[in-house]
Protein backbone atom coordinates (compact mmCIF):
# COMPACT_ATOMS: atom_id res chain seq x y z
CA UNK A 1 0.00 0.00 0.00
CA UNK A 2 1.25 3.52 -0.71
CA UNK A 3 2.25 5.54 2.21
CA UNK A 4 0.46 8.41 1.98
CA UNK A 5 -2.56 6.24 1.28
CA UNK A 6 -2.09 4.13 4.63
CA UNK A 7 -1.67 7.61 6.44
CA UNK A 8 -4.27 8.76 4.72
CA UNK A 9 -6.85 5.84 6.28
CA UNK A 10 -5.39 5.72 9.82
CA UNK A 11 -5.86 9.80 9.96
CA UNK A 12 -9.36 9.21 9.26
CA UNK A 13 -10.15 6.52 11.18
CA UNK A 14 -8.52 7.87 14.32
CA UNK A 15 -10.42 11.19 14.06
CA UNK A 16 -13.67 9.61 13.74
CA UNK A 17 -12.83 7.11 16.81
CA UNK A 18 -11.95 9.84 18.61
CA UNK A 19 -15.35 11.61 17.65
CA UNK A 20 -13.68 14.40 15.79
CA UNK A 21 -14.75 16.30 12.61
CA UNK A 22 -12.12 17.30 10.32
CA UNK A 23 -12.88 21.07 11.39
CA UNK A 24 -12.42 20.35 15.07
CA UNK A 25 -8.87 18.44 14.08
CA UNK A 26 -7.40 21.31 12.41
CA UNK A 27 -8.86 23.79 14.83
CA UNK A 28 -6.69 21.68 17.27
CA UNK A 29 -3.38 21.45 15.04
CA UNK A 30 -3.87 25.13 14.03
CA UNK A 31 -4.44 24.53 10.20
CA UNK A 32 -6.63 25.17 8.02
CA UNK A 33 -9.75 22.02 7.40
CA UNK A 34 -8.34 21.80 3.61
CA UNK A 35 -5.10 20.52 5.29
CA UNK A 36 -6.49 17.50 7.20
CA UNK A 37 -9.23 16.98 4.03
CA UNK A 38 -6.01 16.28 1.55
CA UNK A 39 -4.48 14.52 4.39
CA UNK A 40 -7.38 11.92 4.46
CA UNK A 41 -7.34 12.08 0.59
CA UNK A 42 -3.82 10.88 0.50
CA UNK A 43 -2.86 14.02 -1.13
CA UNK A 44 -0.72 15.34 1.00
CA UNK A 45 2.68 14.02 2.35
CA UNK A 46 3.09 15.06 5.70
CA UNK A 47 6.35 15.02 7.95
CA UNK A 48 7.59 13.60 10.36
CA UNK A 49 6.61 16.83 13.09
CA UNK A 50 3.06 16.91 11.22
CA UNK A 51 2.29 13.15 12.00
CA UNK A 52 3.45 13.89 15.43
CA UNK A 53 1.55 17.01 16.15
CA UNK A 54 -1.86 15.01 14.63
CA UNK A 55 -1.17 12.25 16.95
CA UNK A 56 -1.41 14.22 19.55
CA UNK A 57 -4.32 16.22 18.60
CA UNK A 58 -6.26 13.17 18.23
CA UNK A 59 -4.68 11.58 21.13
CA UNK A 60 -3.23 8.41 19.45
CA UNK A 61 0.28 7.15 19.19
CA UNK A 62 2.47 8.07 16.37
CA UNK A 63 2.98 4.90 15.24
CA UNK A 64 -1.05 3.95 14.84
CA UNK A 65 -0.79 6.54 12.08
CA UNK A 66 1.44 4.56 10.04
CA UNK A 67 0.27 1.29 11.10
CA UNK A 68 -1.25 -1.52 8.41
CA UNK A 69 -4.04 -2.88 11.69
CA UNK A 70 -7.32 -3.21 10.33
């Protein structure tokens, strides 16, 4: 599976777990909705920091972003 595609999955289904609209996860990162939208689209290639700072706005591990757990 691609990277940004598995990153792309995880993002979303850790927001939703945690009962979060894309709008309340960027409000919490301090970005913009489009940013967590192409994140979730697989459009976007974020860094290292970046998948750190969404882990802990959505209050998962790092690692459960990059994870292949279904």
């Amino acid at each position: 599976m691609d990277m940004r595609q598995l990153v792309a999955k995880n993002v979303k289904r850790c927001r939703t777990a945690a009962g979060l609209t894309q709008h309340e996860l960027a409000a919490r990162m301090g970005l913009d909705r489009a940013y967590v939208s192409g994140l979730e689209m697989g459009k976007r290639n974020p860094t290292v920091i970046m998948l750190w700072r969404i882990a802990e706005a959505i209050g998962v591990r790092p690692v459960d972003l990059l994870s292949e757990n279904d």
